[in-house]
N, C-alpha and C. Protein backbone atom coordinates (compact mmCIF):
# COMPACT_ATOMS: atom_id res chain seq x y z
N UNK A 1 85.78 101.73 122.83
CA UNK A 1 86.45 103.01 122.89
C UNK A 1 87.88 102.86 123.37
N UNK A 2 87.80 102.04 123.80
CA UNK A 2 89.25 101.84 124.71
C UNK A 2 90.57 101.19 123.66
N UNK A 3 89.80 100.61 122.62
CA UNK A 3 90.73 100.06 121.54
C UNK A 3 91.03 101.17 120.61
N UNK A 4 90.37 101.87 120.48
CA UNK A 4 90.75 103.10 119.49
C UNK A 4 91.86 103.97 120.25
N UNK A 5 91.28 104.13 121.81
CA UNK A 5 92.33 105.13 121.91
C UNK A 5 94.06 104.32 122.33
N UNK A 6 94.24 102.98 122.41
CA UNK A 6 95.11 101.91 122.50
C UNK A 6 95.96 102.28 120.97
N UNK A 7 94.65 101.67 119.58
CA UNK A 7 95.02 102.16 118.33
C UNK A 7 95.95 103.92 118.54
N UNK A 8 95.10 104.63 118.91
CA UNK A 8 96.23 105.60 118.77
C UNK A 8 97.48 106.19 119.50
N UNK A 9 97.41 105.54 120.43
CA UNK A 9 98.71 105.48 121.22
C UNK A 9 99.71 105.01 120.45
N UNK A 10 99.66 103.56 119.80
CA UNK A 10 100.51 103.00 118.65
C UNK A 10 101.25 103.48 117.85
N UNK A 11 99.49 104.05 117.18
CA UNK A 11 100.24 105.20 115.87
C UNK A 11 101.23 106.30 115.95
N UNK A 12 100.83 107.10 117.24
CA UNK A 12 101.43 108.05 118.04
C UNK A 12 102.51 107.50 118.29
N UNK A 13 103.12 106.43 118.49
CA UNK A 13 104.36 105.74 119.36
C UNK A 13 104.89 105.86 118.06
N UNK A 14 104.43 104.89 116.81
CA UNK A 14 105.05 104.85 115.69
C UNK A 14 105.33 105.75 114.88
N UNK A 15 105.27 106.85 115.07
CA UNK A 15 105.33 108.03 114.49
C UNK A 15 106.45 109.07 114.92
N UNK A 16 106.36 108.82 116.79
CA UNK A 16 107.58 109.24 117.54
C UNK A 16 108.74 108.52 116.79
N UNK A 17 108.82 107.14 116.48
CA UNK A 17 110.06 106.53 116.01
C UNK A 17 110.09 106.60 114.97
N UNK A 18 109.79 107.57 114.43
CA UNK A 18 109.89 108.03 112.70
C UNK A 18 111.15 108.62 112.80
N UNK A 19 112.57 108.41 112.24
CA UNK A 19 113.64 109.35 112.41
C UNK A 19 113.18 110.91 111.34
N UNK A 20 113.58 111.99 112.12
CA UNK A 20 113.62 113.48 111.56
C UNK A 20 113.75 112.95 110.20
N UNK A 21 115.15 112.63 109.45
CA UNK A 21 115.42 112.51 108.44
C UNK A 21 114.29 112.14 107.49
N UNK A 22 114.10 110.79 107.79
CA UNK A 22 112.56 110.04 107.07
C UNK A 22 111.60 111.55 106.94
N UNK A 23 111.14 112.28 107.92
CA UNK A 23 109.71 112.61 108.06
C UNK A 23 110.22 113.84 106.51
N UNK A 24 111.39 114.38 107.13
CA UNK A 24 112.09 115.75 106.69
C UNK A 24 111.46 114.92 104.73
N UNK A 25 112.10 114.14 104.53
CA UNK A 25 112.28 113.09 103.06
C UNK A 25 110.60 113.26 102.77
N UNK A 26 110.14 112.67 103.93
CA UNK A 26 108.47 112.75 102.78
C UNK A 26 107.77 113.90 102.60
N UNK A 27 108.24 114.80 103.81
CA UNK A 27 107.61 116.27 103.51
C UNK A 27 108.23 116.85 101.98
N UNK A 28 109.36 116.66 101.67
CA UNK A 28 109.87 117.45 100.61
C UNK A 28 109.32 116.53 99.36
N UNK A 29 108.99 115.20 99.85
CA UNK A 29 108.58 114.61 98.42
C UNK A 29 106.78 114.97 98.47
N UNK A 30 106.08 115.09 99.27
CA UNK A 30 105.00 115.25 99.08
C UNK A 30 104.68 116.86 98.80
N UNK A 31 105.32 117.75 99.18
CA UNK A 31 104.81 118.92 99.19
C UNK A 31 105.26 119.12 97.82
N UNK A 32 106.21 118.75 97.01
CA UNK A 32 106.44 118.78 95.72
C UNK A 32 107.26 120.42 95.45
N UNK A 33 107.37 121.33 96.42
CA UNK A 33 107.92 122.57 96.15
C UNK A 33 108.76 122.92 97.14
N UNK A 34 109.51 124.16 96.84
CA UNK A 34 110.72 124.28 97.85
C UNK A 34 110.17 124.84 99.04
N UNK A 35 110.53 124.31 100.07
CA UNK A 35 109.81 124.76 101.82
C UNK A 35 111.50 125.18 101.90
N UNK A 36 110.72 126.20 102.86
CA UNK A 36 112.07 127.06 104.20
C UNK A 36 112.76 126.17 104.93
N UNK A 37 113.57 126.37 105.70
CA UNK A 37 114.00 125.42 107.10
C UNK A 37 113.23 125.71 107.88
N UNK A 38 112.60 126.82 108.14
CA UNK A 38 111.51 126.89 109.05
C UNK A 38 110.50 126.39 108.97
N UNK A 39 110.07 126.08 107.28
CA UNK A 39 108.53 125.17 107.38
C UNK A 39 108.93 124.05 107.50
N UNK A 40 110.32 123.56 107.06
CA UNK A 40 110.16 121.80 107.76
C UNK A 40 110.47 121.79 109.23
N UNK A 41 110.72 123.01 109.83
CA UNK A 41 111.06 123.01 111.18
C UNK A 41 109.63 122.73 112.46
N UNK A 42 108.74 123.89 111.37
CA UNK A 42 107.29 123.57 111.62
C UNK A 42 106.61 122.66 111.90
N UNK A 43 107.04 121.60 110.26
CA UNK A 43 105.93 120.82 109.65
C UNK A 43 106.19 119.03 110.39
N UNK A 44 107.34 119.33 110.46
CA UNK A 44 108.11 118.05 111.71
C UNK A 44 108.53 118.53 113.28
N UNK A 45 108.28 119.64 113.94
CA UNK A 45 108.12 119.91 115.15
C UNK A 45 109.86 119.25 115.42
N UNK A 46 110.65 120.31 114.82
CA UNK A 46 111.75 119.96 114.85
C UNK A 46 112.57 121.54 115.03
N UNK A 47 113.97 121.31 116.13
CA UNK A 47 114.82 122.75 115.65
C UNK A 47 115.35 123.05 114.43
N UNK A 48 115.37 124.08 114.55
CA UNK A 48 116.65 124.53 113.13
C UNK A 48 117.41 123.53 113.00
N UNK A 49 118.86 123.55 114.02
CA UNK A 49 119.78 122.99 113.91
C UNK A 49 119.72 121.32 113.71
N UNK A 50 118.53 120.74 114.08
CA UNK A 50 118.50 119.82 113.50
C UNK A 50 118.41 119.23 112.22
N UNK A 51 117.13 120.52 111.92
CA UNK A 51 116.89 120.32 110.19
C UNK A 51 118.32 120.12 109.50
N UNK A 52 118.96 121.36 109.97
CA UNK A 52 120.20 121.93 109.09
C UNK A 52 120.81 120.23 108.94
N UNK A 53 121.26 119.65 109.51
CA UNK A 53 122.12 118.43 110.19
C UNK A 53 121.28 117.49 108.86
N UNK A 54 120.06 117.23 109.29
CA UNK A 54 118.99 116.46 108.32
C UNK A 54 119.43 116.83 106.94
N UNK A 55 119.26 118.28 106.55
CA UNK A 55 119.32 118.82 105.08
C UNK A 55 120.95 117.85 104.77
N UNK A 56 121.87 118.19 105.12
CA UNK A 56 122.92 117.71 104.66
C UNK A 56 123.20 116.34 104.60
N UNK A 57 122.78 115.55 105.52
CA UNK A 57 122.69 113.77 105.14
C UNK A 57 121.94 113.55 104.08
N UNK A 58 120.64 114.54 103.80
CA UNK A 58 120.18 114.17 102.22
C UNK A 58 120.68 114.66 101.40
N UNK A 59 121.30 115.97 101.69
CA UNK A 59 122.34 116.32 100.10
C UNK A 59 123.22 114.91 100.14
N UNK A 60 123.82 114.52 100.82
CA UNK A 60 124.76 113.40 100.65
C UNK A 60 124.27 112.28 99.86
N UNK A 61 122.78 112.27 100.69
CA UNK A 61 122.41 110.83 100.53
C UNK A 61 121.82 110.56 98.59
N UNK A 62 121.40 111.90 98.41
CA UNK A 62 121.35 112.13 96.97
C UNK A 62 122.32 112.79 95.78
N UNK A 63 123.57 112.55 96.73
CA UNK A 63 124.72 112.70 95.60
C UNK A 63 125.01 111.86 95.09
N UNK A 64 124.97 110.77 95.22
CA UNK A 64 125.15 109.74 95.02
C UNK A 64 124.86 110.05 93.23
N UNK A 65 125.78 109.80 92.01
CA UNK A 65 125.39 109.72 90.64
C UNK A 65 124.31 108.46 89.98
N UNK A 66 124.01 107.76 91.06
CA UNK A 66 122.88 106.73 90.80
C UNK A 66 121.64 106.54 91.12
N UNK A 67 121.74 107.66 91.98
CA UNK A 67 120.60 108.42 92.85
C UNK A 67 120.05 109.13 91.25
N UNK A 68 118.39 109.35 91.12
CA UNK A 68 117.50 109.36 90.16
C UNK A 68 117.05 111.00 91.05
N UNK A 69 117.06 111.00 92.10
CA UNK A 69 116.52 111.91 92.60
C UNK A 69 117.48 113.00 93.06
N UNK A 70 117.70 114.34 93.50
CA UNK A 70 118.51 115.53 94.15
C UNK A 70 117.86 116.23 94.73
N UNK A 71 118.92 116.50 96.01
CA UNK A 71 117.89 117.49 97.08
C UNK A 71 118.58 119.21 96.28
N UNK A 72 117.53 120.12 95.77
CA UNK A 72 118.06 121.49 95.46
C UNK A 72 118.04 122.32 96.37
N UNK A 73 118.85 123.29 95.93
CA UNK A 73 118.86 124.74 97.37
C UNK A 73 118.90 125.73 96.37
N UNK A 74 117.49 126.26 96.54
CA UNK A 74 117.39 127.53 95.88
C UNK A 74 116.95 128.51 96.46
N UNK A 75 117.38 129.97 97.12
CA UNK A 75 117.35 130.94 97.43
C UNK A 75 116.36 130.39 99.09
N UNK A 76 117.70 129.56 99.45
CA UNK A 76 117.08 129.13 100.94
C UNK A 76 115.97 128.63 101.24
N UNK A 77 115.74 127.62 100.06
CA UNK A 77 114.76 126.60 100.05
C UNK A 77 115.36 125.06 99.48
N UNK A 78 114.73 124.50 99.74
CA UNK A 78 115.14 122.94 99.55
C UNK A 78 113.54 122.29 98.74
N UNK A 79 113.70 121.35 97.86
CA UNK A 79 112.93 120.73 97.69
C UNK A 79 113.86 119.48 97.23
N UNK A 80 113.05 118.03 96.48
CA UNK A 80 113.66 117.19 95.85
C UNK A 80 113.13 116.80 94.71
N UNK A 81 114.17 116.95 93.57
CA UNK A 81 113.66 116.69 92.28
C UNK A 81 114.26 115.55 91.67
N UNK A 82 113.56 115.37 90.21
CA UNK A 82 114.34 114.15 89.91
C UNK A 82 115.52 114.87 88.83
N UNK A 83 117.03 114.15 88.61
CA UNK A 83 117.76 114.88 88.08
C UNK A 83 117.17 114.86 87.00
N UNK A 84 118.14 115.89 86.61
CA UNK A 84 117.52 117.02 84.92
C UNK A 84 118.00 115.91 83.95
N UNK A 85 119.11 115.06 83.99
CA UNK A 85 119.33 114.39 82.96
C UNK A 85 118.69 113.09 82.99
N UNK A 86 117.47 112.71 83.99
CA UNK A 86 116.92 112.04 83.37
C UNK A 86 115.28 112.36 82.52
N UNK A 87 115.19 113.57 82.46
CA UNK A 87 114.03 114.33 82.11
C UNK A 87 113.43 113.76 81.02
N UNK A 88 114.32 113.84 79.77
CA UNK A 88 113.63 112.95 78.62
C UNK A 88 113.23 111.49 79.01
N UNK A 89 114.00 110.83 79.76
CA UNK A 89 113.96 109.34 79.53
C UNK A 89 112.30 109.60 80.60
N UNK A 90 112.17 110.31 81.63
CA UNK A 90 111.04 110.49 82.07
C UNK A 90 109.61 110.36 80.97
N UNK A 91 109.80 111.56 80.61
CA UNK A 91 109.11 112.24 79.62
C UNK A 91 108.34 111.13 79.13
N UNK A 92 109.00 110.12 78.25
CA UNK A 92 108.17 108.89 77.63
C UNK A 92 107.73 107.91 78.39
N UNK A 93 108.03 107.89 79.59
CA UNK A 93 107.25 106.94 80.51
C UNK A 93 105.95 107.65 81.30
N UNK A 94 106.09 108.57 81.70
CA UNK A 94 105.13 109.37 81.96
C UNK A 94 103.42 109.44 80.53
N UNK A 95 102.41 109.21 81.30
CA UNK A 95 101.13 109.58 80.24
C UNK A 95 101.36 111.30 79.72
N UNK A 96 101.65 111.24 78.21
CA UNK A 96 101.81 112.41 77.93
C UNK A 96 100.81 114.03 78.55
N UNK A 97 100.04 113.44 78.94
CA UNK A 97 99.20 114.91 79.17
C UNK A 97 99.37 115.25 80.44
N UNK A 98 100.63 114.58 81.45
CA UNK A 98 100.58 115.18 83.16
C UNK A 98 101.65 114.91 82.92
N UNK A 99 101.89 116.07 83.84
CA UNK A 99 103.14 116.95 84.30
C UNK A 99 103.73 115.95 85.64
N UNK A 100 105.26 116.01 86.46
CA UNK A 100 105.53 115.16 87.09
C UNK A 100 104.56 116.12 88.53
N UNK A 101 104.49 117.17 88.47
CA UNK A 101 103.89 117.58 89.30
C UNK A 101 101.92 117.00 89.90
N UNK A 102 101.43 117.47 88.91
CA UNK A 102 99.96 116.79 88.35
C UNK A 102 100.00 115.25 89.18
N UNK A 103 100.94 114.53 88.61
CA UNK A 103 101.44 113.27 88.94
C UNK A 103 101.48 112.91 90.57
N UNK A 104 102.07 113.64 91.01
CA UNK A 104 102.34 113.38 92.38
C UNK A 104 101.10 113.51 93.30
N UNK A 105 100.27 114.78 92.37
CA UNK A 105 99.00 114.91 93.03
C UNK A 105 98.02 113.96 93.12
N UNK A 106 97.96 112.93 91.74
CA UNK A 106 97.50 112.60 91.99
C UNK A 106 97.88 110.98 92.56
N UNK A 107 99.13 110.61 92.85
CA UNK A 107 99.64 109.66 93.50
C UNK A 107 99.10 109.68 94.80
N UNK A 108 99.16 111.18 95.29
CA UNK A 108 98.36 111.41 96.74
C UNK A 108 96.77 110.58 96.91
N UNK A 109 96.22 111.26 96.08
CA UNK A 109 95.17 111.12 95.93
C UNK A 109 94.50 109.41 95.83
N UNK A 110 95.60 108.81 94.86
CA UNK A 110 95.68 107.33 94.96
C UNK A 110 95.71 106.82 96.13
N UNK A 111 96.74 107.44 97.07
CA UNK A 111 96.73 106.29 98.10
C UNK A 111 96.00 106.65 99.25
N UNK A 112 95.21 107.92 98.76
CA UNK A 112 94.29 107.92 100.00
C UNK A 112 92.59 107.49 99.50
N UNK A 113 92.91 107.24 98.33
CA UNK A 113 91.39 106.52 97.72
C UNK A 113 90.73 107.93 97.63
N UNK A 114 90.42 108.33 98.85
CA UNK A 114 89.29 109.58 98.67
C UNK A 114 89.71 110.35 99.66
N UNK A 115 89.91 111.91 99.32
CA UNK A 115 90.67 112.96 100.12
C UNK A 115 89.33 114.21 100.40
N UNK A 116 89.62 115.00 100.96
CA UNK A 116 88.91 115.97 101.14
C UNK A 116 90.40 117.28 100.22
N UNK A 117 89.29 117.99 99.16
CA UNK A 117 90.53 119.04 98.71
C UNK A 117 91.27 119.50 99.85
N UNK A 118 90.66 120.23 100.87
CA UNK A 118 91.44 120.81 101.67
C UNK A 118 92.53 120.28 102.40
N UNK A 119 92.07 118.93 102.46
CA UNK A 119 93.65 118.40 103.01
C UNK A 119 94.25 117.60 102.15
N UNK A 120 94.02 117.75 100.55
CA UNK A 120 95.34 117.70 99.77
C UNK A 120 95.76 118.87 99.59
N UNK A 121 95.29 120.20 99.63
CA UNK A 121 95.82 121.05 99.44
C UNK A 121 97.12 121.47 100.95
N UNK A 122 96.90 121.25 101.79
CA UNK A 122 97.52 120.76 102.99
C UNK A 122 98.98 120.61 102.82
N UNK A 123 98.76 119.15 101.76
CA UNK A 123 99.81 118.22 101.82
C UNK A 123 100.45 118.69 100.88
N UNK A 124 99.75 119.24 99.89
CA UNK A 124 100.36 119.29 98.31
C UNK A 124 100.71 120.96 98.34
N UNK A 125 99.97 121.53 98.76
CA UNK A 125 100.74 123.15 98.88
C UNK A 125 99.39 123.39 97.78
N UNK A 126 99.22 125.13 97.24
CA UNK A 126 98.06 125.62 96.76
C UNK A 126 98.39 125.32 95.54
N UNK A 127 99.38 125.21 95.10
CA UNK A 127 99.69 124.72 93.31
C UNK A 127 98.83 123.57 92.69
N UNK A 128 98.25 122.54 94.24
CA UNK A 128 97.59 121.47 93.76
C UNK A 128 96.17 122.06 93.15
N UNK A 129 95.57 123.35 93.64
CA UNK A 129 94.25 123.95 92.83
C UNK A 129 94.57 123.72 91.68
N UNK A 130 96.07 124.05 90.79
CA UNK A 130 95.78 123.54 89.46
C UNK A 130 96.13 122.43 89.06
N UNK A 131 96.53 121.54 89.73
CA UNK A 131 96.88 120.06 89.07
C UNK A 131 95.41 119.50 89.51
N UNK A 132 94.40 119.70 90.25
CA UNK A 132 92.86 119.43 90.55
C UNK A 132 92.12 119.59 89.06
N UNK A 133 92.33 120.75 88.84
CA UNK A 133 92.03 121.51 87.74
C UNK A 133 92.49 120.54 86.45
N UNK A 134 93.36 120.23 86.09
CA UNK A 134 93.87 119.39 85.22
C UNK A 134 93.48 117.82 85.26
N UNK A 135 93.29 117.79 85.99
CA UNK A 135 93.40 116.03 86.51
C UNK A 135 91.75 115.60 86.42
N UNK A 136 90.85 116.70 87.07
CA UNK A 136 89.51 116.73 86.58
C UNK A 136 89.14 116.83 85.02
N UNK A 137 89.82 117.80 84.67
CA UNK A 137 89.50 118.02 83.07
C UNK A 137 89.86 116.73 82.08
N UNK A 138 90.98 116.11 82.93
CA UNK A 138 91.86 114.93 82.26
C UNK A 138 90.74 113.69 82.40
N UNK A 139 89.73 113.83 83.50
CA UNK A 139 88.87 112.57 83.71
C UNK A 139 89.75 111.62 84.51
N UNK A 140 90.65 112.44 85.12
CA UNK A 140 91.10 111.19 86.09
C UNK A 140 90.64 111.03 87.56
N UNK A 141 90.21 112.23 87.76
CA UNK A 141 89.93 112.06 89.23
C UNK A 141 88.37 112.87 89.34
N UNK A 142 87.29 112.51 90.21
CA UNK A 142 86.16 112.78 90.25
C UNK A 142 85.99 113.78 91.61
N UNK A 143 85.07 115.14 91.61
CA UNK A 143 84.75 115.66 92.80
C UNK A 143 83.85 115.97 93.02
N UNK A 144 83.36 115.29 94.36
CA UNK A 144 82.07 115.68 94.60
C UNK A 144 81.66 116.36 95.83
N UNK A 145 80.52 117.20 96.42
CA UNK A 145 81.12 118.45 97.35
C UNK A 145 80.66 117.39 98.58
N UNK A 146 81.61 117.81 99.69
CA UNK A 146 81.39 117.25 101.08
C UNK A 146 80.20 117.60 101.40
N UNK A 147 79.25 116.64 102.36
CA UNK A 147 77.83 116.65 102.52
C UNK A 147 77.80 118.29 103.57
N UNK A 148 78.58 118.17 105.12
CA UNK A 148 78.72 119.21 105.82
C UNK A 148 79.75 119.68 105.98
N UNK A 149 79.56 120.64 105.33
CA UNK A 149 80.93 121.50 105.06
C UNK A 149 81.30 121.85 103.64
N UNK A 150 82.26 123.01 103.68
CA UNK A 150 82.18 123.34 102.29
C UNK A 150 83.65 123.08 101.43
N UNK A 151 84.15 122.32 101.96
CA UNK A 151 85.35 121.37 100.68
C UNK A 151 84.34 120.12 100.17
N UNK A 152 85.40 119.67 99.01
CA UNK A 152 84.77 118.62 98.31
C UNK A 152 85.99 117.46 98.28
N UNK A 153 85.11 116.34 98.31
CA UNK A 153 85.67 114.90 98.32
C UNK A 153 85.76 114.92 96.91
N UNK A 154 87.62 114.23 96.76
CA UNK A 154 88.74 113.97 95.82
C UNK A 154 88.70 112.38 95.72
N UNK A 155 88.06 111.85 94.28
CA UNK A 155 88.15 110.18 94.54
C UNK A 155 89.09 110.07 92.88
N UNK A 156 89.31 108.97 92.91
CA UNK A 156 89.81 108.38 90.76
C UNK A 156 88.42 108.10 90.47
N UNK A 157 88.80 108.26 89.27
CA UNK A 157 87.64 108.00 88.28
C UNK A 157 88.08 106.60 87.68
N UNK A 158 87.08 106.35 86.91
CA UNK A 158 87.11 105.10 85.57
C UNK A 158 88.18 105.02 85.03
N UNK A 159 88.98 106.30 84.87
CA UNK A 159 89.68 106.56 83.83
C UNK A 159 91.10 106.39 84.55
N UNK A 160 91.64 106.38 85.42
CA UNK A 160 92.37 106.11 86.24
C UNK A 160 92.90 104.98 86.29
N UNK A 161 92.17 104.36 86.58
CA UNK A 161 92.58 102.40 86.62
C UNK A 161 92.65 102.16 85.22
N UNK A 162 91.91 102.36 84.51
CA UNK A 162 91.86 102.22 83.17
C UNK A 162 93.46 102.66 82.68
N UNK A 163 93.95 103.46 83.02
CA UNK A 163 95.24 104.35 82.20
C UNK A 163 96.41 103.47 83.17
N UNK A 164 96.17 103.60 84.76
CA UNK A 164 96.94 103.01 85.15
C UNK A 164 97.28 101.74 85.38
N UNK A 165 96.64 100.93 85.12
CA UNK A 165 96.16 99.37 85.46
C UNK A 165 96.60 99.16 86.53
N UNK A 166 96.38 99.75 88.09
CA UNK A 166 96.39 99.55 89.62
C UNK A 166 94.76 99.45 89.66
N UNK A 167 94.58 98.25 90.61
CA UNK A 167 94.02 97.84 91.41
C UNK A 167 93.41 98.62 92.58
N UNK A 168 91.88 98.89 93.08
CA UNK A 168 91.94 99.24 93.88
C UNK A 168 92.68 98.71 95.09
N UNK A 169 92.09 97.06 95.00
CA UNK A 169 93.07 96.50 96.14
C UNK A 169 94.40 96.85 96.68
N UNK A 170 95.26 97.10 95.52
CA UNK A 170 96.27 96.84 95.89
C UNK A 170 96.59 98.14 96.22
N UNK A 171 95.53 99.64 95.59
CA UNK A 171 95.48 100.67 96.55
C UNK A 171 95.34 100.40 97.92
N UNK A 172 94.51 99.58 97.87
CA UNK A 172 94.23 100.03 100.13
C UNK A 172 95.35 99.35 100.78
N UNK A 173 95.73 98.34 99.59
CA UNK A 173 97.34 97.70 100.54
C UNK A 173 97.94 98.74 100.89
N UNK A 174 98.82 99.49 99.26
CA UNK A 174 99.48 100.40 99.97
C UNK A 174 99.20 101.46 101.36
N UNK A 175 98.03 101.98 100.93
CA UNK A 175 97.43 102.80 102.31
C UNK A 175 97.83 102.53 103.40
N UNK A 176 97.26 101.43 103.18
CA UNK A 176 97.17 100.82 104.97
C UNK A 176 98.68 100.67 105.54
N UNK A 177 99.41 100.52 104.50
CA UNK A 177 101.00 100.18 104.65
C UNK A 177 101.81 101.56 105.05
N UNK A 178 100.97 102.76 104.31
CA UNK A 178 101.85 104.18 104.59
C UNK A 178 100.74 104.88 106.09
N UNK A 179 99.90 104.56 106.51
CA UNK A 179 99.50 105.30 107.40
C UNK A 179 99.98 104.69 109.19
């Protein structure tokens, strides 16, 4: 018992030394939609005025014309997209039947091997009910209902590795590498 709670002191430590900026960056890439300053103010236990400070080193940091990605501001929201002019060249690298959205969901889903819906919906915001919806129908991802309790466990299917040629292995690498 004493190593677990050691283990989470760590994590906890390593997490404190997460700079704002970083955390601010994965919230907007994982949630996939435009959040307030107040929900990343929330969602990183951060002030306003910090966010504000944060928001603008990533407008910078994605002005850059070689930068693939842009932070938007739309009606006092921020998210990060990939620019519009590379949309087509996207388009054909992408498996035609998912959306970049769909995509991300289920990137989540990849690197957590097996999720509970409710806490991809969490991460991913309620839009993920329909990329679930799609991604099941698509045969990429399998759900089956949690034993106690009433969400259901989010795993890949056959069809997954198959389309993507990743490795589970080299799934739990990554994992283990982002948690």
């Amino acid at each position: 018992m004493v190593i677990k709670i050691e283990q989470f002191d760590q994590n906890t430590q390593k997490l404190a030394e997460i700079e704002l900026i970083t955390k601010v960056e994965a919230v907007l890439y994982l949630k996939g939609r435009p959040l307030s300053k107040k929900d990343l103010s929330e969602t990183t236990n951060s002030e306003i005025n910090a966010i504000n400070n944060v928001l603008k080193e990533l407008k910078n940091k994605y002005s850059n014309p070689n930068s693939a990605i842009e932070l938007n501001e739309v009606n006092n929201t921020y998210c990060l997209q990939l620019k519009s002019t590379l949309n087509e060249f996207v388009e054909e690298l992408l498996p035609s039947e998912l959306k970049t959205s769909e995509l991300r969901t289920l990137a989540t889903i990849a690197i957590k091997k097996k999720i509970l819906q409710s806490d991809l919906i969490v991460l991913r915001g309620s839009s993920a009910y329909d990329h679930i919806k799609e991604l099941l129908n698509k045969k990429f991802i399998v759900k089956r209902k949690q034993k106690d309790g009433r969400s259901y466990w989010l795993s890949l299917s056959e069809k997954f590795f198959q389309t993507f040629a990743v490795s589970n292995e080299y799934l739990s690498q990554i994992g283990s590498n982002i948690k």
